[in-house]
Protein backbone atom coordinates (compact mmCIF):
# COMPACT_ATOMS: atom_id res chain seq x y z
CA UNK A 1 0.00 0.00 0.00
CA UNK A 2 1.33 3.83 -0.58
CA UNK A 3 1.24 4.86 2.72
CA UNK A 4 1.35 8.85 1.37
CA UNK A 5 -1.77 8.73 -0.99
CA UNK A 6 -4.18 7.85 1.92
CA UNK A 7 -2.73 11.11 3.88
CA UNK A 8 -2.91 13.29 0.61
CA UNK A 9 -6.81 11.95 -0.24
CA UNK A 10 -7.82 12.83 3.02
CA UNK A 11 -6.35 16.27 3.77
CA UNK A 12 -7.92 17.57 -0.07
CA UNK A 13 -11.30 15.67 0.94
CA UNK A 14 -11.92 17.45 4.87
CA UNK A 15 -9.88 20.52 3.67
CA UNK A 16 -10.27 22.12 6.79
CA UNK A 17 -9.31 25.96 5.63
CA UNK A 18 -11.64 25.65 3.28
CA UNK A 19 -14.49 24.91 6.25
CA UNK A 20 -12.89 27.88 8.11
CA UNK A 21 -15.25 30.25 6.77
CA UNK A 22 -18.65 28.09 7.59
CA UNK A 23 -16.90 27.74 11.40
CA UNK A 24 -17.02 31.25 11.52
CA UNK A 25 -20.47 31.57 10.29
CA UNK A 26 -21.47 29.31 12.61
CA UNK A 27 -19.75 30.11 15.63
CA UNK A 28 -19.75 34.13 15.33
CA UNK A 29 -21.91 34.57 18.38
CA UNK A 30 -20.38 31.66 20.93
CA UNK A 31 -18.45 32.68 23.88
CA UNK A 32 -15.08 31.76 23.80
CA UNK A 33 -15.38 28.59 25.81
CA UNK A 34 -18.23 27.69 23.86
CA UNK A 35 -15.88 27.91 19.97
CA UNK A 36 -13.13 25.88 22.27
CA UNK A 37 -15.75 22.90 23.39
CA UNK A 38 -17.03 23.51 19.49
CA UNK A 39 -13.54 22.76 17.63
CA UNK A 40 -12.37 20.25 20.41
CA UNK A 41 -15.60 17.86 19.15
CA UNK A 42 -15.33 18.74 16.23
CA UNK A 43 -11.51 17.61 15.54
CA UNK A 44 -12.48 14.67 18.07
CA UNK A 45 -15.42 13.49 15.70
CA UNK A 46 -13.29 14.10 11.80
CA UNK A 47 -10.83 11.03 13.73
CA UNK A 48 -13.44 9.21 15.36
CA UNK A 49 -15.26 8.66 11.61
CA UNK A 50 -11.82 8.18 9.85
CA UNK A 51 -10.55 5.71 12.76
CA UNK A 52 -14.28 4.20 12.24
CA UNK A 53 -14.11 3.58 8.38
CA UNK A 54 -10.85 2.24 8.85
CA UNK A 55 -11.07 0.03 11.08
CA UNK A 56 -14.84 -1.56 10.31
CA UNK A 57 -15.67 -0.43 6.77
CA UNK A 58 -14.86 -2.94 4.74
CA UNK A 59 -16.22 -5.64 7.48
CA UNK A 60 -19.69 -3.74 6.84
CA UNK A 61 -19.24 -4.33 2.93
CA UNK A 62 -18.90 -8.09 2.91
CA UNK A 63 -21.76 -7.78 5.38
CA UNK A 64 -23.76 -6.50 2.20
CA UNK A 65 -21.89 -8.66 -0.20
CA UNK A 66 -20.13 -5.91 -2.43
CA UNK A 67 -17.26 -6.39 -3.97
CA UNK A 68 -14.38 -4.08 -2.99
CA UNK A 69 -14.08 -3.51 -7.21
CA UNK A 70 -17.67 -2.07 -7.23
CA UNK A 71 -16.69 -0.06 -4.22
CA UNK A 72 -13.53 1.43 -5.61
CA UNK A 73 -16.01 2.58 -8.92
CA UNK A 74 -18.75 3.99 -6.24
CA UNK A 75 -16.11 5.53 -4.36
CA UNK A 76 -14.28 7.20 -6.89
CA UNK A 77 -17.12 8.73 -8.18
CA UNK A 78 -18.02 10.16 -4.90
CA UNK A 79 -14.48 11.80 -4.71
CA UNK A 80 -15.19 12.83 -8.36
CA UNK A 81 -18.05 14.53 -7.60
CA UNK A 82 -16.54 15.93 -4.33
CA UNK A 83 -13.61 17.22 -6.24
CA UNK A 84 -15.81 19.04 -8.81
CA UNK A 85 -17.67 20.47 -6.01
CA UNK A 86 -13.96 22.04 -4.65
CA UNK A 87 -13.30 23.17 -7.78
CA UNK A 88 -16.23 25.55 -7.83
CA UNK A 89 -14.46 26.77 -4.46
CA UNK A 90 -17.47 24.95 -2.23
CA UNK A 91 -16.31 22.53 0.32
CA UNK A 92 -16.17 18.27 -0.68
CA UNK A 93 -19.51 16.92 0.62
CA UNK A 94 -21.92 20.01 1.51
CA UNK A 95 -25.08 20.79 -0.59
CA UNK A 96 -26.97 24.27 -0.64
CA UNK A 97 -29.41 23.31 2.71
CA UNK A 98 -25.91 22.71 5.10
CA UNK A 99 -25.93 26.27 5.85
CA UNK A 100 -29.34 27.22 6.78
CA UNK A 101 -29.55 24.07 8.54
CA UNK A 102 -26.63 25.03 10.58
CA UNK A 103 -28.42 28.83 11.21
CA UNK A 104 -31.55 26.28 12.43
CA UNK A 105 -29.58 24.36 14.91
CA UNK A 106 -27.01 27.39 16.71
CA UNK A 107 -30.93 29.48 16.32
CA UNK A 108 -32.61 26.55 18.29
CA UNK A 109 -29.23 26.30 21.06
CA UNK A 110 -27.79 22.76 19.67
CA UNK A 111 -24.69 21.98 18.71
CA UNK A 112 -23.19 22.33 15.44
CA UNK A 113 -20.19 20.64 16.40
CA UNK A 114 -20.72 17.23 14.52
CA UNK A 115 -23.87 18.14 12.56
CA UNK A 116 -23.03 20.21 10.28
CA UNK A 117 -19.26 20.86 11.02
CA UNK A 118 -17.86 17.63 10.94
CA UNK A 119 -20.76 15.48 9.29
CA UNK A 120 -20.78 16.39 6.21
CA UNK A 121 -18.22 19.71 6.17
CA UNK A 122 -15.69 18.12 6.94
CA UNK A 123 -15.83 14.03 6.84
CA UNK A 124 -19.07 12.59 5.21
CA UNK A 125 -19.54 9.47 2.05
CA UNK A 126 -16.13 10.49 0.48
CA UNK A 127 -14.34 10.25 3.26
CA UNK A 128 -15.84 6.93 4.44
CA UNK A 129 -15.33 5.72 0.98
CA UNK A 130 -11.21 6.63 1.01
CA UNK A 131 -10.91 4.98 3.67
CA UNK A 132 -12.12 1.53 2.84
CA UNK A 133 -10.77 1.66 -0.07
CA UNK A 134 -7.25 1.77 1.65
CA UNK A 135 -8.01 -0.52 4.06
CA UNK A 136 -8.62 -3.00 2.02
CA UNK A 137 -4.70 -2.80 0.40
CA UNK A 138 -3.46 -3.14 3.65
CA UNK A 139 -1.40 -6.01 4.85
CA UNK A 140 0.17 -5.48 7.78
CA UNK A 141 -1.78 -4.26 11.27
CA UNK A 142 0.77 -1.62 11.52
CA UNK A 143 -0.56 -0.52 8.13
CA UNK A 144 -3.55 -0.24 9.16
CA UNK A 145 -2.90 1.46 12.20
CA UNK A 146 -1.10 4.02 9.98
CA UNK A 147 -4.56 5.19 8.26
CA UNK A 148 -6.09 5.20 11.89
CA UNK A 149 -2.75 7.50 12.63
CA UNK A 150 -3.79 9.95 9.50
CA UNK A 151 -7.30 10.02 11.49
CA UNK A 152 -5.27 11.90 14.21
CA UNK A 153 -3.58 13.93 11.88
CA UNK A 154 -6.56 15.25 10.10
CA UNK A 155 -7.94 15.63 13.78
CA UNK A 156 -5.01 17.52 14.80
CA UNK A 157 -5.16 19.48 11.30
CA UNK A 158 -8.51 20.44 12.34
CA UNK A 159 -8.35 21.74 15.39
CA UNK A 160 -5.19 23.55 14.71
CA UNK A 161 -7.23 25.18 11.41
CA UNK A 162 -9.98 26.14 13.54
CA UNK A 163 -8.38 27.68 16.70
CA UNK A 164 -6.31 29.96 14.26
CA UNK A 165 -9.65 31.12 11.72
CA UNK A 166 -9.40 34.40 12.37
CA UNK A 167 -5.63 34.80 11.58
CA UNK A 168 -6.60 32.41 8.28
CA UNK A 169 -9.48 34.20 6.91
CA UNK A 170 -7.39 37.91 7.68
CA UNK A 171 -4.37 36.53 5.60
CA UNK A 172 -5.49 33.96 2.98
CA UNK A 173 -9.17 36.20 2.85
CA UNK A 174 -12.28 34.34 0.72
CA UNK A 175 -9.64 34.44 -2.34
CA UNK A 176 -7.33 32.50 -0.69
CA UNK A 177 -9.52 30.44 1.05
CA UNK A 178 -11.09 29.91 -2.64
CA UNK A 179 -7.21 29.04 -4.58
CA UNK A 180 -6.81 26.73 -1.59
CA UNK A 181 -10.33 24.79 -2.40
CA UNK A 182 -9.73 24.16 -6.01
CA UNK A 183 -6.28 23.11 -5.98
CA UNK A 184 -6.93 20.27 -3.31
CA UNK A 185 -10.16 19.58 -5.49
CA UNK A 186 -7.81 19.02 -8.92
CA UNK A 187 -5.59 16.79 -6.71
CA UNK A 188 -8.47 14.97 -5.49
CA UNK A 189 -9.81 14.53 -9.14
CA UNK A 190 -6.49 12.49 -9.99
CA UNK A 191 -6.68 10.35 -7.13
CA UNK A 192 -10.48 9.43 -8.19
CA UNK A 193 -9.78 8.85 -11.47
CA UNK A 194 -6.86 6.58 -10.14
CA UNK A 195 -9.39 4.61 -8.01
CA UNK A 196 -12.27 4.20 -10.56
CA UNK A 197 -9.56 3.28 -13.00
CA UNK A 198 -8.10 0.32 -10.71
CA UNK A 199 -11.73 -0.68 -9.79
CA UNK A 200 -13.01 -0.65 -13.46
CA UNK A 201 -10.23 -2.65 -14.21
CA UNK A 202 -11.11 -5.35 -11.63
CA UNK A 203 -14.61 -5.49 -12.76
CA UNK A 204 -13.66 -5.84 -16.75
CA UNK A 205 -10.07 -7.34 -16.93
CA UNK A 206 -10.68 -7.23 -20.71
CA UNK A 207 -9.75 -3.10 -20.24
CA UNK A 208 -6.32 -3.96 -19.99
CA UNK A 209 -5.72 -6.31 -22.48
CA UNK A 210 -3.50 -4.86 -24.92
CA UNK A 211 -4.77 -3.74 -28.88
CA UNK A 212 -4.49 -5.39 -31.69
């Protein structure tokens, strides 16, 4: 397994700069023990579904019988269709209703912490779908406890991201923010069209059979 591709999928799929500008949105009006519990759970909860998909996603698709091939297709198009989304300059998995259902929830007194923040701003289908998909070429335990590692380090990446928003969004501004988005979002278009390619070519070995 490339132990650097996992890392690189995952830091252009939760992209947390690019979420910096919903966390201020969000949390504009919290104390400031109330941001500090809000980016604690939400760094907690980006490993805690990494760590997760890791560790039990593929056990939950031989549950359903599907064949890691068919995933790899599935999956790449949901990272193609996240990475399209970034390169409009609009975080991986959010749709137009994230927002106002954000307003709904920090209007009513509930947390925003996991819903919206980290599920689906920051980790949501995509990022479940990564990482089975590199589960399943590990080989060794310690391999696996590698991806659960990058869990931590998108965690960390998080929090760190969050606690500093204000200095981000003064010096990279919506522009920045926006260059930020799309580049991740044309790296994360390679890596699906890696993935669909190897699953496709699982599914039809024909594809690679040579012309004549």
């Amino acid at each position: 397994m490339d132990l650097l591709k996992p890392l690189i999928a995952l830091l252009a799929i939760v992209n947390p700069i690019g979420v910096v500008p919903f966390f201020i949105h969000f949390t504009q009006n919290f104390s400031l023990e109330q941001r500090r519990r809000t980016i604690r759970i939400s760094s907690f909860s980006a490993f805690v579904v990494i760590a997760t998909s890791s560790l039990a996603g593929l056990k939950i698709i031989e549950f359903f019988g599907i064949s890691i091939a068919s995933f790899q297709v599935g999956g790449g198009l949901l990272l193609m269709l996240s990475a399209v989304a970034m390169l409009n300059a609009q975080p991986a998995e959010t749709k137009p209703t994230d927002v106002s259902d954000g307003n709904e929830r920090v209007d009513a007194g509930a947390s925003i912490a996991v819903v919206p923040l980290t599920i689906p701003l920051l980790t949501g289908p995509a990022t479940i779908s990564t990482m089975v998909i590199y589960a399943e070429r590990t080989r060794h335990w310690w391999q696996l406890a590698v991806l659960v590692g990058y869990g931590v380090v998108v965690g960390v990446a998080t929090f760190l991201a969050f606690s500093a928003s204000g200095r981000i969004a003064a010096w990279l501004g919506k522009t920045g923010i926006n260059v930020m988005t799309r580049l991740m979002g044309l790296i994360l278009a390679a890596l699906a069209v890696e993935i669909m390619a190897e699953g496709l070519l699982k599914l039809f070995p024909v594809l690679a059979s040579p012309l004549t």
